[in-house]
Protein backbone atom coordinates (compact mmCIF):
# COMPACT_ATOMS: atom_id res chain seq x y z
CA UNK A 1 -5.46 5.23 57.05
CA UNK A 2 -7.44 2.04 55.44
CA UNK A 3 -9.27 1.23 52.87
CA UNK A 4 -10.22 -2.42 51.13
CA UNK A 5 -10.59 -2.45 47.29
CA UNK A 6 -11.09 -4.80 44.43
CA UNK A 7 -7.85 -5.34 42.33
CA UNK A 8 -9.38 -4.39 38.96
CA UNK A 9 -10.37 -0.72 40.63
CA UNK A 10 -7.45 -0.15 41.99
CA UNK A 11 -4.85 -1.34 38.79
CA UNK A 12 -7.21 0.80 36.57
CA UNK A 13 -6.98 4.03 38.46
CA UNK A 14 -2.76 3.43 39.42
CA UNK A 15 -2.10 2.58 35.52
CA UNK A 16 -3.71 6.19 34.65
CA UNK A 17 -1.73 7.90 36.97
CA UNK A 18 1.41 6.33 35.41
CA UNK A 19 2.23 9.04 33.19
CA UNK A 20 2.16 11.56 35.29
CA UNK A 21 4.90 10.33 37.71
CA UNK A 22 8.85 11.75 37.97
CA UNK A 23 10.60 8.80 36.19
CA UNK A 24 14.04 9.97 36.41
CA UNK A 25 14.24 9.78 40.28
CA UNK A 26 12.70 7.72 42.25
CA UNK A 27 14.02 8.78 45.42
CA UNK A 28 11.84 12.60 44.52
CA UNK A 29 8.17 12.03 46.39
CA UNK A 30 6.79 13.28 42.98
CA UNK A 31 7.67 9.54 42.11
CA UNK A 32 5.17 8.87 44.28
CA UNK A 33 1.84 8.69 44.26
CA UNK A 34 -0.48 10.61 46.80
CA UNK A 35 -3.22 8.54 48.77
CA UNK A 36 -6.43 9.88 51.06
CA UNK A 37 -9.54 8.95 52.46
CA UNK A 38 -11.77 11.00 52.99
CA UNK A 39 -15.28 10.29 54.46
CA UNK A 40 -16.81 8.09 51.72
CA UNK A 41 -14.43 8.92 48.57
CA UNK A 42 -10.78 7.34 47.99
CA UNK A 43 -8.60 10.14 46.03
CA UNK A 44 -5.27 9.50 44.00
CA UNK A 45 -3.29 11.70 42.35
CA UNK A 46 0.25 11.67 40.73
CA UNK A 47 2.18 14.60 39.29
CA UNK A 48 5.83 15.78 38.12
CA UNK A 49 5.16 19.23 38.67
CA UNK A 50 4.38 20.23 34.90
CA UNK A 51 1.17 17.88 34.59
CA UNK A 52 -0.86 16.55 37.04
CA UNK A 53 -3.88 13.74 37.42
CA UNK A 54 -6.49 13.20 40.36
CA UNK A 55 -8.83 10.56 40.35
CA UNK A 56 -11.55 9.91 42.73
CA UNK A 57 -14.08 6.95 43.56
CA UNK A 58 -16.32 5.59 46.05
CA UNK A 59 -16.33 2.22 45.11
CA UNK A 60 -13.89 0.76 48.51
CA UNK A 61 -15.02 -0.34 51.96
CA UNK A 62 -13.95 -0.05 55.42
CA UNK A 63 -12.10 3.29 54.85
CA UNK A 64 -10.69 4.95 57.52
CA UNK A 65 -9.89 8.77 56.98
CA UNK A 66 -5.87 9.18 56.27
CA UNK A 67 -3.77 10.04 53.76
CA UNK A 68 0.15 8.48 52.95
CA UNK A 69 2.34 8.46 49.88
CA UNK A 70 3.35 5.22 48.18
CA UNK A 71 5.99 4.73 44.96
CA UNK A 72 3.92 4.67 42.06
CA UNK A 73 5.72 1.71 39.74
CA UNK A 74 6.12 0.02 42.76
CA UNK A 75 2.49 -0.51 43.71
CA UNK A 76 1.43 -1.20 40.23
CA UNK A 77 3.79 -3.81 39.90
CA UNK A 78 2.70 -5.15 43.28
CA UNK A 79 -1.03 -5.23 42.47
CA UNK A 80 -0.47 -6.77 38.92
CA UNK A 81 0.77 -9.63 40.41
CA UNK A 82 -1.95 -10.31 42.72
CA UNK A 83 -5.27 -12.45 41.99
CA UNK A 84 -8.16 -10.35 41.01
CA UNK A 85 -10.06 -10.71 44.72
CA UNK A 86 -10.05 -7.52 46.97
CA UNK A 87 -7.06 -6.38 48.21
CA UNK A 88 -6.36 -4.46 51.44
CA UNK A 89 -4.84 -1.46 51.70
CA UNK A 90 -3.44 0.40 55.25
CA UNK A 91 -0.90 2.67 56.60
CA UNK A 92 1.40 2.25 59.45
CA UNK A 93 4.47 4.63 60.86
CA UNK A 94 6.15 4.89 57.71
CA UNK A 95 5.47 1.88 55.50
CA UNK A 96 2.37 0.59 53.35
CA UNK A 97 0.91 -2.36 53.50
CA UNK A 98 -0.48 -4.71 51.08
CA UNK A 99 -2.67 -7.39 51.93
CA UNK A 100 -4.47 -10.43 49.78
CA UNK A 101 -5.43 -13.51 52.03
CA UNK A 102 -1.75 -14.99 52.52
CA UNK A 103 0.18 -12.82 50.76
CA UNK A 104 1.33 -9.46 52.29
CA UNK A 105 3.62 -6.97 50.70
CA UNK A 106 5.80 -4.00 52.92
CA UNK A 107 6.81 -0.95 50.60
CA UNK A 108 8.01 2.48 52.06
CA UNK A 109 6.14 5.73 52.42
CA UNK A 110 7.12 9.50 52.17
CA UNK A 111 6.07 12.10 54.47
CA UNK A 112 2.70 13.05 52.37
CA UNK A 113 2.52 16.91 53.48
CA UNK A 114 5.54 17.05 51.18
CA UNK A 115 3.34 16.37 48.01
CA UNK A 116 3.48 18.94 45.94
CA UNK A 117 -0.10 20.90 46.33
CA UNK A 118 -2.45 20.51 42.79
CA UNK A 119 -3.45 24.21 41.23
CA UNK A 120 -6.75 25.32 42.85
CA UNK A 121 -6.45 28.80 41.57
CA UNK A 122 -10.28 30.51 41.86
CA UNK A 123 -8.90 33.72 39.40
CA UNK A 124 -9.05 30.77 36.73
CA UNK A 125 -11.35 31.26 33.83
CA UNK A 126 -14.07 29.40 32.64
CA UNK A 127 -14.28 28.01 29.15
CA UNK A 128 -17.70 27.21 27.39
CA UNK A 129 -17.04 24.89 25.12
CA UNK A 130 -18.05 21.09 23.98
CA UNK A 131 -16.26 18.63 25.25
CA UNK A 132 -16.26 16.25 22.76
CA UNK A 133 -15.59 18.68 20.05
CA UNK A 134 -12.35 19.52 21.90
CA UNK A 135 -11.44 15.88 22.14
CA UNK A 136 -12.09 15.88 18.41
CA UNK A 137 -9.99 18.64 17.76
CA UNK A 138 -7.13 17.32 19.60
CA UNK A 139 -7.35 14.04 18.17
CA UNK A 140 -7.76 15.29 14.32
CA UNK A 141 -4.82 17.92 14.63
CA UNK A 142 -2.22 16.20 16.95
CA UNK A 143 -0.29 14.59 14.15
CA UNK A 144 0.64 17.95 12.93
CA UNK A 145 1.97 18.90 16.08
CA UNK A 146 6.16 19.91 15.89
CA UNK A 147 8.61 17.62 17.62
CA UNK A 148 11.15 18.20 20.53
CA UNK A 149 13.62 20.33 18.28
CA UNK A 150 11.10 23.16 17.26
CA UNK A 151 10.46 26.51 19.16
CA UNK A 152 8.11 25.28 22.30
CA UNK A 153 5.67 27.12 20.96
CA UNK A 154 5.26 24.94 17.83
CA UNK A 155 5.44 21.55 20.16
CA UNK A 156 2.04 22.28 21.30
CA UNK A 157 -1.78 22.95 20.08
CA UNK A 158 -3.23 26.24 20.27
CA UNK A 159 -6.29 26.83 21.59
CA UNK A 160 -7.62 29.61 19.91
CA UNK A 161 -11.04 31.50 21.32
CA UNK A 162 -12.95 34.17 19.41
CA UNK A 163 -15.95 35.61 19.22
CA UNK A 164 -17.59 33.07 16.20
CA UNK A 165 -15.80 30.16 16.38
CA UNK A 166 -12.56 27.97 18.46
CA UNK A 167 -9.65 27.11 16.62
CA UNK A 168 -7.65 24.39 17.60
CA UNK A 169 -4.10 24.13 15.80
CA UNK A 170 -1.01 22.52 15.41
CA UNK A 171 1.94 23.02 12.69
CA UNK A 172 5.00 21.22 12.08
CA UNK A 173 6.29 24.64 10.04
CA UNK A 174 5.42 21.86 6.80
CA UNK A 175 1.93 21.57 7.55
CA UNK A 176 -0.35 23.32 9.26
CA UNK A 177 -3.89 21.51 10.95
CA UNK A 178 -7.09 24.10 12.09
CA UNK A 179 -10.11 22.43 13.53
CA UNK A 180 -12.69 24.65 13.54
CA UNK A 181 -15.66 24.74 16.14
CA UNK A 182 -18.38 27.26 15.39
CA UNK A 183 -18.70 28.32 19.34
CA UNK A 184 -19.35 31.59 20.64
CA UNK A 185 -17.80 33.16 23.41
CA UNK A 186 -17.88 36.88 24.94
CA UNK A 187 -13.93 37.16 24.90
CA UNK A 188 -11.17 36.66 22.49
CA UNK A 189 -8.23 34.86 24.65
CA UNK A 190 -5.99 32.19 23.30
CA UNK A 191 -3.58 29.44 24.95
CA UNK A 192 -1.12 26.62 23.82
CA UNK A 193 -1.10 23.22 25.49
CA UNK A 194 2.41 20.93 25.97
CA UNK A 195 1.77 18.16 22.93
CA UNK A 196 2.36 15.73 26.07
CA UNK A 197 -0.80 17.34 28.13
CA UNK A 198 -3.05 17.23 24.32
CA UNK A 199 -2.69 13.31 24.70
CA UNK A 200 -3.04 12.45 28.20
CA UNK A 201 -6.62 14.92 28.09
CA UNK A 202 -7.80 12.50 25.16
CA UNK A 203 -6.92 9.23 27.16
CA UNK A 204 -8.16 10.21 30.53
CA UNK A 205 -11.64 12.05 29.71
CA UNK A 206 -14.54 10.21 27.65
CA UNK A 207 -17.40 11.77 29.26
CA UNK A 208 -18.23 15.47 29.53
CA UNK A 209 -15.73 17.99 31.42
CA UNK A 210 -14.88 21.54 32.14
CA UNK A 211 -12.01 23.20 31.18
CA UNK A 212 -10.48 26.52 32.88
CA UNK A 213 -7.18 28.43 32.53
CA UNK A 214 -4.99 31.64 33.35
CA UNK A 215 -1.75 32.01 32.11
CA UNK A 216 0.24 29.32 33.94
CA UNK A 217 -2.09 26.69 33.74
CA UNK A 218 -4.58 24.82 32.49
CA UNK A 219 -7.50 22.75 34.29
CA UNK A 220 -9.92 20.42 33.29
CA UNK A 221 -11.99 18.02 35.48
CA UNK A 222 -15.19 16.25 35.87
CA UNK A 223 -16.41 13.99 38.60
CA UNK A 224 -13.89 11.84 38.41
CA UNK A 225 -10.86 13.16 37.31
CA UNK A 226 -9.27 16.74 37.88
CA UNK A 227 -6.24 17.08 35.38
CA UNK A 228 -3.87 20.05 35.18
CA UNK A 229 -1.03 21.36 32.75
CA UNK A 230 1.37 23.98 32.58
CA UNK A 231 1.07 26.01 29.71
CA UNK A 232 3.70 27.03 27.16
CA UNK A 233 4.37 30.32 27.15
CA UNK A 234 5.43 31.80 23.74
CA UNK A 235 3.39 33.12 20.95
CA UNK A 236 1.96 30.94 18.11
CA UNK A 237 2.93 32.31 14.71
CA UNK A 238 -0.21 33.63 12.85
CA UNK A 239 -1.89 31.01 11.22
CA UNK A 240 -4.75 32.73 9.78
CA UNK A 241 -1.90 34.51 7.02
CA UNK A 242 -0.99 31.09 6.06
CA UNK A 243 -4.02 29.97 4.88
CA UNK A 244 -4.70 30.45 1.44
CA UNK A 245 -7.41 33.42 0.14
CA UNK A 246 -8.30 31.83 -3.19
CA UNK A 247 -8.57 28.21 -4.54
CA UNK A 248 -7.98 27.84 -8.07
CA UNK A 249 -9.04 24.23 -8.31
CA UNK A 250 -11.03 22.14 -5.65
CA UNK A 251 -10.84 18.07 -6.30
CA UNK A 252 -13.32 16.22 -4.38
CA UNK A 253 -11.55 12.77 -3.82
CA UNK A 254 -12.51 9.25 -2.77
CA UNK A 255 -10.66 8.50 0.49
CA UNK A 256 -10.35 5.05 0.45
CA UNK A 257 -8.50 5.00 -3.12
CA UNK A 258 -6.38 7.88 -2.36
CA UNK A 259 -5.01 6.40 0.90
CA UNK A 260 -4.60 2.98 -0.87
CA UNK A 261 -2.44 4.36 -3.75
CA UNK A 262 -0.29 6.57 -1.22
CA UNK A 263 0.44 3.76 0.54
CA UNK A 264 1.19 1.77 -1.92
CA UNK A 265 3.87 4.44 -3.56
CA UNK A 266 5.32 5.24 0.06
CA UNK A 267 6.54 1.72 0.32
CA UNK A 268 9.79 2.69 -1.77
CA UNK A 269 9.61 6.66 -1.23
CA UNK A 270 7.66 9.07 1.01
CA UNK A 271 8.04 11.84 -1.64
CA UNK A 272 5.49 11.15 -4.07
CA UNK A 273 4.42 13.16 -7.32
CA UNK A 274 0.73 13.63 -7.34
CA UNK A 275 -0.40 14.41 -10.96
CA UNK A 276 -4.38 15.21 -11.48
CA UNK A 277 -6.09 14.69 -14.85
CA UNK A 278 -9.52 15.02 -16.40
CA UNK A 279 -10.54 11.64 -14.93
CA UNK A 280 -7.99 10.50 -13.03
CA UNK A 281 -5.40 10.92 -10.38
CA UNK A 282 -1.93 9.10 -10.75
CA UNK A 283 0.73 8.81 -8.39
CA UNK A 284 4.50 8.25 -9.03
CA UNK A 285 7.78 8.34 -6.70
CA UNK A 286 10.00 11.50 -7.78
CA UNK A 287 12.89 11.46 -10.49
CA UNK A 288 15.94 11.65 -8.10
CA UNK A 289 14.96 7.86 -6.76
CA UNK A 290 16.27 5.07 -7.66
CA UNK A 291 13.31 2.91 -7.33
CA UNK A 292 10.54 3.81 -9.20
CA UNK A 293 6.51 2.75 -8.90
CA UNK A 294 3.52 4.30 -10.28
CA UNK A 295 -0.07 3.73 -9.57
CA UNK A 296 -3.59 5.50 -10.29
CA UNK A 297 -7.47 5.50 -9.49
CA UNK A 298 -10.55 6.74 -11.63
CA UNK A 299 -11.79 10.42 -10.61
CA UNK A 300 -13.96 12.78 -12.23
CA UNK A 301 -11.71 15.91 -12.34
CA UNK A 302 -12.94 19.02 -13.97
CA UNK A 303 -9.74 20.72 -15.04
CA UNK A 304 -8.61 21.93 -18.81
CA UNK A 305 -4.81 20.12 -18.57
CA UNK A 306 -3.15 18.03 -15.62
CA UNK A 307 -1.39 19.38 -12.60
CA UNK A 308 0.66 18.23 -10.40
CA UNK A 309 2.22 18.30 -7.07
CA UNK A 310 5.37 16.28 -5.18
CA UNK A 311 4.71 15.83 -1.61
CA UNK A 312 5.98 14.31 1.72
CA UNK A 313 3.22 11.36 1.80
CA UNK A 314 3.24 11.41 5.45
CA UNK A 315 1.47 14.39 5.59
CA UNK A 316 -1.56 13.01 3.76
CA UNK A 317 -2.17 9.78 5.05
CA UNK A 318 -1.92 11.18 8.27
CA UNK A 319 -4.42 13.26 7.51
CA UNK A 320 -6.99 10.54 5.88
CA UNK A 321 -6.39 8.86 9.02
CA UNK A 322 -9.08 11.05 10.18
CA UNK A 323 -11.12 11.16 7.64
CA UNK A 324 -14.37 9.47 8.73
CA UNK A 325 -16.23 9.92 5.27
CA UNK A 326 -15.95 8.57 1.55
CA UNK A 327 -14.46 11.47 0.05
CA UNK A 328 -12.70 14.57 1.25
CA UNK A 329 -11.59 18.01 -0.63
CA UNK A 330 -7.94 18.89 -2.05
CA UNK A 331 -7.32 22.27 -2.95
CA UNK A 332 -4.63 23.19 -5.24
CA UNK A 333 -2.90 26.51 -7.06
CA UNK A 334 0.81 26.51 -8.38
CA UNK A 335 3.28 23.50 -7.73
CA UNK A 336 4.98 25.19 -5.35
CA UNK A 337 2.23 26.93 -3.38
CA UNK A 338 0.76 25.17 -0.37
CA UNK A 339 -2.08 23.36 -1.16
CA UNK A 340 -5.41 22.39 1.16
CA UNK A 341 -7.41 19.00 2.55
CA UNK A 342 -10.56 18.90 4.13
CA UNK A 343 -12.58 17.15 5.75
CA UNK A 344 -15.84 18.79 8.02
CA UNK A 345 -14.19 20.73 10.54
CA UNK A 346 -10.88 19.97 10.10
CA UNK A 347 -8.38 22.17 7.39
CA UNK A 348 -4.73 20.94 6.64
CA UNK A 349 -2.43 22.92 4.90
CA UNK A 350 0.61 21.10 3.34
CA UNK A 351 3.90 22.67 1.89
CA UNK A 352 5.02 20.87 -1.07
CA UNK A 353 8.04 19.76 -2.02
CA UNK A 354 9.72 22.30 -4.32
CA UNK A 355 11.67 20.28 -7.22
C-alpha cells in the first residue's frame, strides 16, 4: 500500500481522529489508527470500541490499493514535525514508512485484520431530522449535562422523538435544559448519547449529515465522515413533570446587563440573591458570606412588590452564553420553586437555592 499526500491534509484528518484512540495502552491496536486505499479514495478511521470516527478523501496521488495500521500519536507527532510539502506514505512487511525529500521516518505496524470492524448494522433506523438544528441543540444544552458521578443516564443528552416536535435534553438533577425542534416524525422512539459522543458530533460535522440508531448504537455520517457511538442504556427521568404548568410572573430581561451584573457578583460568591422590583433588578451575594457586593440594572418590571430568588450563578451565565439575542425570558413563582429562562428554542429550568 502507497499513497503521496500534502502535510496539511494529512495532520488535519490524523488530529480528528485523536480522540477517538485507546490512550491507556498503546500496545492495544485500537491505539492505532486504521489505513486503506481503495481505488481513488484514502480512508482513516480510529476507534476505542465505545466511539468511533472514519474519514475519507480523494485528495492523494499515486495510491496503490492496501490497507496497514499505524500508532496514532505517533504519526501525528511525526507529521507535525515535517515541512508543509507532500509527504509520502507506504507500507512494507510490518513497518510504515514516512518519507519527505531527505528525511525518512520507520514506525511499526499491527496486523490490520485485527481492527476492530465499525457498526454497519442495515436494521438501523433512519432519523429525519435537521442537521443543524441538532448541532444547535447539542451545543445550547450540553452545559447542563451531569458529570462522571451521576447515574449514566444523567451524563448524557436525550434525544427525544415524538410525533410534533424533538426534544433534546440534558439535566444536572439542579437544572434541567430542553431544546425544542418542531419536527415531525411517524414514530415516538427516544435515545441518550455518552456527553463525550454530544461533543465530538459538534466538532467533526459542519455540513449536513444523517443520523441512524438501534439500541446499541448510534450513527451519523456524511460524505466525509462516518461517526459512531454506543449508547447509554438506562432510562431518562421524566422531564416533561418537571417543567412547570403555570408562570406567575414572566420578566423579559436585557442579556447583556444581566450577564454583566452576574459576573460581576460571582467574583466573590457563585450564590447570588436575585431580587426583582418595579423597575429594576438588583443582585447581591447571600447573608452567610463573608464578602459582600451588590450591583443592579434598570428594567421595566410589572410586578405589585419585589421578589426574589438565591441561585447558583453558574447556572445562568451558562445559559446566556447561548443567548444570541438582546433580551431573553425569566419565569418565576415562589422562592423556592424552580424557576424558567428562555431563549427561542431553548428552555432551562433552574432549582434555587433554598435559604
Amino acid at each position: 500500500m502507497k499513497f503521496d499526500i500534502t502535510k496539511g491534509t494529512l495532520e488535519t484528518m490524523l488530529s480528528s481522529l485523536q480522540p477517538f484512540l485507546e490512550k491507556k495502552d498503546a500496545s492495544q491496536i485500537t491505539a492505532h489508527i486504521f489505513f486503506t486505499v481503495n481505488d481513488k479514495e484514502l480512508t482513516l478511521k480510529a476507534t476505542d470500541r465505545e466511539m468511533g470516527l472514519l474519514i475519507s478523501t480523494n485528495d492523494f496521488k499515486n495510491g496503490v490499493n492496501g490497507s496497514f495500521t499505524c500508532n496514532g500519536q505517533k504519526i501525528l507527532d511525526v507529521v507535525r514535525t515535517l515541512h508543509p510539502d507532500e509527504i509520502s506514505v507506504e507500507n512494507s512487511n510490518d513497518d510504515v514508512i514516512i518519507k519527505q525529500k531527505r528525511t525518512k521516518y520507520k514506525l511499526q505496524s499491527f496486523n490490520p485484520s485485527q481492527f476492530p470492524e465499525f457498526e454497519q448494522n442495515p436494521s438501523l433506523s433512519g432519523i429525519n431530522i435537521n442537521s443543524q438544528s441538532l448541532i444547535t441543540g447539542f451545543k445550547q444544552t450540553f452545559p447542563a449535562i451531569a458529570g462522571a458521578a451521576h447515574k449514566a443516564e444523567l451524563t448524557g443528552t436525550l434525544v427525544d422523538i415524538k410525533n410534533s416536535v424533538i426534544n433534546i435534553v440534558a439535566t444536572d438533577t439542579k437544572r434541567l435544559a430542553i431544546f425544542k425542534i418542531d419536527q415531525g416524525s411517524d414514530k415516538n422512539f427516544s435515545f441518550i448519547l455518552p456527553k463525550r459522543a454530544v461533543s465530538e458530533i459538534q466538532k467533526v460535522f459542519n455540513s449536513d449529515f444523517s443520523v441512524a440508531f438501534d439500541d446499541t448504537n448510534l450513527i451519523v455520517q456524511n460524505k466525509d465522515y462516518y461517526f459512531f457511538t454506543k449508547v447509554i442504556n438506562g432510562r431518562f427521568p421524566d422531564y416533561e413533570r418537571i417543567i412547570p404548568r403555570e408562570i406567575n410572573h414572566k420578566f423579559k430581561v436585557n442579556t447583556k446587563k444581566m450577564i454583566e451584573c452576574l459576573l460581576q457578583i460571582s467574583s466573590l460568591s457563585r450564590e447570588v440573591k436575585i431580587i426583582f422590583s418595579e423597575d429594576q433588578i438588583s443582585f447581591e451575594t447571600l447573608e452567610h458570606s463573608n464578602e459582600e457586593a451588590t450591583t443592579s440594572f434598570e428594567n421595566d418590571i410589572k410586578i405589585e412588590k419585589p421578589f426574589s430568588i438565591a441561585v447558583d450563578s453558574r447556572f445562568l451565565i451558562e445559559f446566556l452564553q447561548q443567548v444570541n439575542s438582546d433580551t431573553f425570558l425569566i419565569g418565576v413563582n415562589e422562592p423556592t420553586l424552580p424557576f424558567t429562562l428562555e431563549n427561542g428554542q431553548l428552555l432551562t429550568i433552574v432549582m434555587p437555592i433554598i435559604l
